[in-house]
C-alpha atoms as a PDB file:
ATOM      1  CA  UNK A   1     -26.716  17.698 -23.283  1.00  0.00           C
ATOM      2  CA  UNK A   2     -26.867  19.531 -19.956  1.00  0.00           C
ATOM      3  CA  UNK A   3     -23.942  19.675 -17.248  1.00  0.00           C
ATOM      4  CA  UNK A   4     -24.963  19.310 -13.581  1.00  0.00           C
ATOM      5  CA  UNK A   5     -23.440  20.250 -10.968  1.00  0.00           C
ATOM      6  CA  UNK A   6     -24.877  19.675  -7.474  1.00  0.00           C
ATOM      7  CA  UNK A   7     -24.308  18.678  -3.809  1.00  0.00           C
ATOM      8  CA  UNK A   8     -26.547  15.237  -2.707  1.00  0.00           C
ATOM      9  CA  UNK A   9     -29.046  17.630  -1.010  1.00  0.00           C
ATOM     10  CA  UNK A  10     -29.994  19.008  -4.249  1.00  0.00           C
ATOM     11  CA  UNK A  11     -30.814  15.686  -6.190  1.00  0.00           C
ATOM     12  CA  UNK A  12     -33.992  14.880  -6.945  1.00  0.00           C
ATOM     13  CA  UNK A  13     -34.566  11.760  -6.357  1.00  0.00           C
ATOM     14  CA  UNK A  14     -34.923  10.504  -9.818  1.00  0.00           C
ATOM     15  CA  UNK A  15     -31.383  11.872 -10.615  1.00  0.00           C
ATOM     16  CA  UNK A  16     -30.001   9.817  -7.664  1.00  0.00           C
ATOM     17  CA  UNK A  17     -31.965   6.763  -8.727  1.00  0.00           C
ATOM     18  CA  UNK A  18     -30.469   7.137 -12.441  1.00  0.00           C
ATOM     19  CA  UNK A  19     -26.940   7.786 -11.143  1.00  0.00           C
ATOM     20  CA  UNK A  20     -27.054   4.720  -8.320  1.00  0.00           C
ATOM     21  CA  UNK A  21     -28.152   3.120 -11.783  1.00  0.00           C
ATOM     22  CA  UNK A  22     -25.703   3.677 -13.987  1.00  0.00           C
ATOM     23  CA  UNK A  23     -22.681   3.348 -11.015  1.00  0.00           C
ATOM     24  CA  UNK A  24     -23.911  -0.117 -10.164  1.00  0.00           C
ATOM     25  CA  UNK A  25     -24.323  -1.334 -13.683  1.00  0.00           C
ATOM     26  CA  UNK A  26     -21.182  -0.783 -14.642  1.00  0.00           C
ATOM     27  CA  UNK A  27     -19.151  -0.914 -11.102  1.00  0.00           C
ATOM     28  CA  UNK A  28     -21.051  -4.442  -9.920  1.00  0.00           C
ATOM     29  CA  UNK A  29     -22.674  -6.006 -12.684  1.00  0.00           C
ATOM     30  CA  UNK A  30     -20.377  -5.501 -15.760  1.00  0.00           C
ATOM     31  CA  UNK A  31     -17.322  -5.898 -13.290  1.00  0.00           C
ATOM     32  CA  UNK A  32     -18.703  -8.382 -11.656  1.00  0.00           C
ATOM     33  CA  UNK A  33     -17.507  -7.230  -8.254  1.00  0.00           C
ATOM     34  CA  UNK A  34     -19.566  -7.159  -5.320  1.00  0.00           C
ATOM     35  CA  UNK A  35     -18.896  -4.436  -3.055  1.00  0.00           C
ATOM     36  CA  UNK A  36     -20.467  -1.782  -1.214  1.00  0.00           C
ATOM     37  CA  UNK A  37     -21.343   0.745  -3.975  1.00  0.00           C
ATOM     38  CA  UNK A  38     -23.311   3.093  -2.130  1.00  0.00           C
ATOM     39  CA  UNK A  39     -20.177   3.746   0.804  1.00  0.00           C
ATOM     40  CA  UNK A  40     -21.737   6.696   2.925  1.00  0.00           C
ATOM     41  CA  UNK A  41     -19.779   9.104   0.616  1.00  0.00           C
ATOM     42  CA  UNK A  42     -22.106  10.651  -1.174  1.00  0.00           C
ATOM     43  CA  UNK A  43     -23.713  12.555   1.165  1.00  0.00           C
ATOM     44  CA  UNK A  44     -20.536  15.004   1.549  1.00  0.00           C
ATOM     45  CA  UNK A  45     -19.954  14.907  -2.319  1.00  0.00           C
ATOM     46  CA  UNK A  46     -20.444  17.555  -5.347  1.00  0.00           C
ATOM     47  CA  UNK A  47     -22.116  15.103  -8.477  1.00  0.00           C
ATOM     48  CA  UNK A  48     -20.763  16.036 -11.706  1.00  0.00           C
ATOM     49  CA  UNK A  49     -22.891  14.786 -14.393  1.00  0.00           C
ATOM     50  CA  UNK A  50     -24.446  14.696 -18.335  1.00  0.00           C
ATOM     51  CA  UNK A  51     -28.038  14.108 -19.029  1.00  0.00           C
ATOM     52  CA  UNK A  52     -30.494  15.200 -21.415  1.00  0.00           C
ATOM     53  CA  UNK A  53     -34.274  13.662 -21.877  1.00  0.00           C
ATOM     54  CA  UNK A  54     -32.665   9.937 -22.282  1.00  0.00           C
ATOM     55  CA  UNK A  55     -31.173   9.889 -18.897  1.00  0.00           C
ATOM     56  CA  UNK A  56     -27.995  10.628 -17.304  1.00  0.00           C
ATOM     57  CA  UNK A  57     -25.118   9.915 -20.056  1.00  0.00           C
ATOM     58  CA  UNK A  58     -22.026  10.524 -17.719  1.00  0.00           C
ATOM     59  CA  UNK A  59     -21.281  10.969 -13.749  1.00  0.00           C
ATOM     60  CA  UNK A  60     -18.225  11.539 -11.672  1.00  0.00           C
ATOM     61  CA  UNK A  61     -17.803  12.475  -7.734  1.00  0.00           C
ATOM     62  CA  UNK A  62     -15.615  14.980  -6.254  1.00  0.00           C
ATOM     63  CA  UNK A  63     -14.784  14.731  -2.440  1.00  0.00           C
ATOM     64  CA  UNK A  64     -13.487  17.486  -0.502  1.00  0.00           C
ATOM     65  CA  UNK A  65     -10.169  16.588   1.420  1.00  0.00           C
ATOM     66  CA  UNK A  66     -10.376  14.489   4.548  1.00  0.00           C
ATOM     67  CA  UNK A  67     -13.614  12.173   2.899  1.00  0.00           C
ATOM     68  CA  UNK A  68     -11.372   9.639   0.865  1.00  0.00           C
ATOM     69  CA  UNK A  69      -7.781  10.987   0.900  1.00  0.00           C
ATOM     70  CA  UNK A  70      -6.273  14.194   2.529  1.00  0.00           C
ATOM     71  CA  UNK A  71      -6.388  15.735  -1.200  1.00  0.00           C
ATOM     72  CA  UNK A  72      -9.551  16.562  -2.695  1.00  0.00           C
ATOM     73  CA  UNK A  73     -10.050  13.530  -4.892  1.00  0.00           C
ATOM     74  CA  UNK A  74     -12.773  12.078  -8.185  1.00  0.00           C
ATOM     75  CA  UNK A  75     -14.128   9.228  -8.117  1.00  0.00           C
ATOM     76  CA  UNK A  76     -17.187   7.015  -9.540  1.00  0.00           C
ATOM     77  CA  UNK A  77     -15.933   8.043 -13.259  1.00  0.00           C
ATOM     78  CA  UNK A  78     -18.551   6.567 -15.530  1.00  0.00           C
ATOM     79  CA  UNK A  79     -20.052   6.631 -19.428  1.00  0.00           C
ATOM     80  CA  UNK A  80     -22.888   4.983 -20.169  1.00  0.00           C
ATOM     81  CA  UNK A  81     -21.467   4.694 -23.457  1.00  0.00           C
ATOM     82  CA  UNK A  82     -17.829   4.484 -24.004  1.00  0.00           C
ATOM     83  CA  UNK A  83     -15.661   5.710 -26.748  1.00  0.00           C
ATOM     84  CA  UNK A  84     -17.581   8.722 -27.485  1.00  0.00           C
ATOM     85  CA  UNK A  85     -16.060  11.521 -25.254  1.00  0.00           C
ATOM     86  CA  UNK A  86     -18.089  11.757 -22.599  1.00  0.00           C
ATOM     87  CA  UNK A  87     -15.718  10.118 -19.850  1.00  0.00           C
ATOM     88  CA  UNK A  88     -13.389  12.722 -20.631  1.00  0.00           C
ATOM     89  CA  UNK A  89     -16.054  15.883 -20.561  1.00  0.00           C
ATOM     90  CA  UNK A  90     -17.205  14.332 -16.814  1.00  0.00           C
ATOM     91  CA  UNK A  91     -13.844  13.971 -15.951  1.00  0.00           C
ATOM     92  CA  UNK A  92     -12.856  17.924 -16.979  1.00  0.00           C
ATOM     93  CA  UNK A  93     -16.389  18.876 -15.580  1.00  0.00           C
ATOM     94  CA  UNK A  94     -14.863  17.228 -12.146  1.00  0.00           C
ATOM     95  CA  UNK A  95     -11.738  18.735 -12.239  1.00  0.00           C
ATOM     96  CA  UNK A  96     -13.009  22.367 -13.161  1.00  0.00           C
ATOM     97  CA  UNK A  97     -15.632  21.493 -10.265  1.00  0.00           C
ATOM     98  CA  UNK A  98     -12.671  20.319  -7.880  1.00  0.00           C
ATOM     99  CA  UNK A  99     -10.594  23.523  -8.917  1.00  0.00           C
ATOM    100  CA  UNK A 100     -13.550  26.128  -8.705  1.00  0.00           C
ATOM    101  CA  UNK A 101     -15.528  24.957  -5.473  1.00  0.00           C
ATOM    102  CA  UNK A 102     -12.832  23.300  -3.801  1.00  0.00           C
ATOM    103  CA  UNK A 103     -10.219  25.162  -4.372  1.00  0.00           C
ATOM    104  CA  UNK A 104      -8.261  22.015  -5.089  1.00  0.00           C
ATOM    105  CA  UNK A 105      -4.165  22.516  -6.101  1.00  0.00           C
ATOM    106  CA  UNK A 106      -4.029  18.899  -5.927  1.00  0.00           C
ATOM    107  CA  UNK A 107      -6.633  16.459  -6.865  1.00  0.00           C
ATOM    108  CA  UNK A 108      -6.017  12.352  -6.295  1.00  0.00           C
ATOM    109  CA  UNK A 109      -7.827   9.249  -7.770  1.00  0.00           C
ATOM    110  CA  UNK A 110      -7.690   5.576  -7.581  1.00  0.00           C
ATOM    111  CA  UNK A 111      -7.709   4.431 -11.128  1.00  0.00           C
ATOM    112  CA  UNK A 112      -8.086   1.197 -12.441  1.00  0.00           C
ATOM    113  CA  UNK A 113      -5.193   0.097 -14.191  1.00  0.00           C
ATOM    114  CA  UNK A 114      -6.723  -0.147 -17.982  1.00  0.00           C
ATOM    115  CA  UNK A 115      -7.641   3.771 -17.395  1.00  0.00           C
ATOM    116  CA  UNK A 116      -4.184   4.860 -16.496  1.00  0.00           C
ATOM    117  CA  UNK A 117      -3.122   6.283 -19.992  1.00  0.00           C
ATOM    118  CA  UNK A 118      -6.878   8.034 -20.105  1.00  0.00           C
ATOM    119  CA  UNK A 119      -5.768   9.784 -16.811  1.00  0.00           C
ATOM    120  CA  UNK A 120      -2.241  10.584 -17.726  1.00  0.00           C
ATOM    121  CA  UNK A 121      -3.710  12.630 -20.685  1.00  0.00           C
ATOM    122  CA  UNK A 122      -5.714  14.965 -18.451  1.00  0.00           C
ATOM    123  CA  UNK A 123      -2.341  15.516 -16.669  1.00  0.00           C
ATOM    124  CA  UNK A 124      -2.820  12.645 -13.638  1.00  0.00           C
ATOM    125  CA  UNK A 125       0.753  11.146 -12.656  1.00  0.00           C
ATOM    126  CA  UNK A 126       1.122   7.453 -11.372  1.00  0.00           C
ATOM    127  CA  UNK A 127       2.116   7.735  -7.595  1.00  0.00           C
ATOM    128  CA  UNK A 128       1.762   4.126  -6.283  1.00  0.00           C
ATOM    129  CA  UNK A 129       2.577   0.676  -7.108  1.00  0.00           C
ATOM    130  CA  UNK A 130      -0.237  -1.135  -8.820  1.00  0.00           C
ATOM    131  CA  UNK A 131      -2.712  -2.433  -6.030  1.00  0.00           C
ATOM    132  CA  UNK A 132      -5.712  -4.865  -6.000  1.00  0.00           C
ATOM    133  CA  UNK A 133      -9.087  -3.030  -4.855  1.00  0.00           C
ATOM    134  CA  UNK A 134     -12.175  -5.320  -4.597  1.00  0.00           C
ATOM    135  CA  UNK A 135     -10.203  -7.467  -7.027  1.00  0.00           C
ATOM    136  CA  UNK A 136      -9.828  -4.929  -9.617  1.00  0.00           C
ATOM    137  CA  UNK A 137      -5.816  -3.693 -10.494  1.00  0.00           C
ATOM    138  CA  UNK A 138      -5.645  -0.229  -9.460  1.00  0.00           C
ATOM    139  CA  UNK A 139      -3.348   2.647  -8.978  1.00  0.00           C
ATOM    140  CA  UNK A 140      -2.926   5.997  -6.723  1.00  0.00           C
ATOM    141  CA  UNK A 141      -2.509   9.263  -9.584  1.00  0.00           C
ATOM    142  CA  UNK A 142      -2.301  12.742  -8.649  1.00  0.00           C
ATOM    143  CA  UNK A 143      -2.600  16.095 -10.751  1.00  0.00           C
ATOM    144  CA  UNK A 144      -1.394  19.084  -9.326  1.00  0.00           C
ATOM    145  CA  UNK A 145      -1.655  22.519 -10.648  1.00  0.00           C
ATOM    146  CA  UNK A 146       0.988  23.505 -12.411  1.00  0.00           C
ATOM    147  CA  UNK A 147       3.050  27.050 -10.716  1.00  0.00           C
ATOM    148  CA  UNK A 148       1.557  30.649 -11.374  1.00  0.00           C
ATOM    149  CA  UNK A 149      -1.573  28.499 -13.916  1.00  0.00           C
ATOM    150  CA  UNK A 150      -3.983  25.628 -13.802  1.00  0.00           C
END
């Protein structure tokens, strides 16, 4: 399994056909919620993601501060198949690749509710009420660096 790291520029266009893919598979079909998956975004994000010769495996976006939120944020967290680690290596690959390139001391997410104890292990904190987003129960969660460490 290979990590990826790379800004939308520097897909190929197979890798941005397989990760449009997998993002609207699970994010519209399986959710069954219709909304605009492909949001302009992506063009000022780094993709974070695991593939090998089967296809891409697991993807996550980071956004430098000012696209989504005035923190660097993650978003687009998917496994093709769940249970099996890999949402939590993309997610660390996103936060190293927040930290590293972005320089991030703060990172924030909108996480659906059911994911809120996955986040809180890899240090996210609840910082909102629960909200409804395209239907979906979500909630704002920051991490922050913790003083003189990460």
């Amino acid at each position: 399994m290979e990590q990826k790291v790379k800004r939308f520029s520097e897909l190929s266009c197979d890798e941005l056909y397989d990760i449009l893919q997998l993002r609207v598979a699970v994010f519209v079909v399986e959710q069954a919620c219709a909304y605009p998956e492909v949001d302009g975004r992506d063009r000022r994000a780094y993709h974070v993601f695991f593939t090998d010769e089967r296809g891409i495996h697991a993807y996550a976006r980071v956004l430098d501060r000012g696209v989504s939120f005035d923190d660097v944020s993650i978003g687009r967290v998917v496994a093709r198949q769940r249970g099996c680690g890999m949402g939590e290596k993309v997610m660390r690959a996103a936060m190293e690749t927040a930290r590293e390139r972005l320089h991030a001391e703060r990172i924030k997410i909108e996480a659906q509710c059911y994911a809120k104890a996955f986040y809180e292990k890899l240090g996210f904190r609840a910082v909102s009420a629960e909200f409804l987003e395209d239907g979906i129960p979500h909630v704002e969660m920051l991490w922050e660096a913790s003083p003189g460490g990460r």
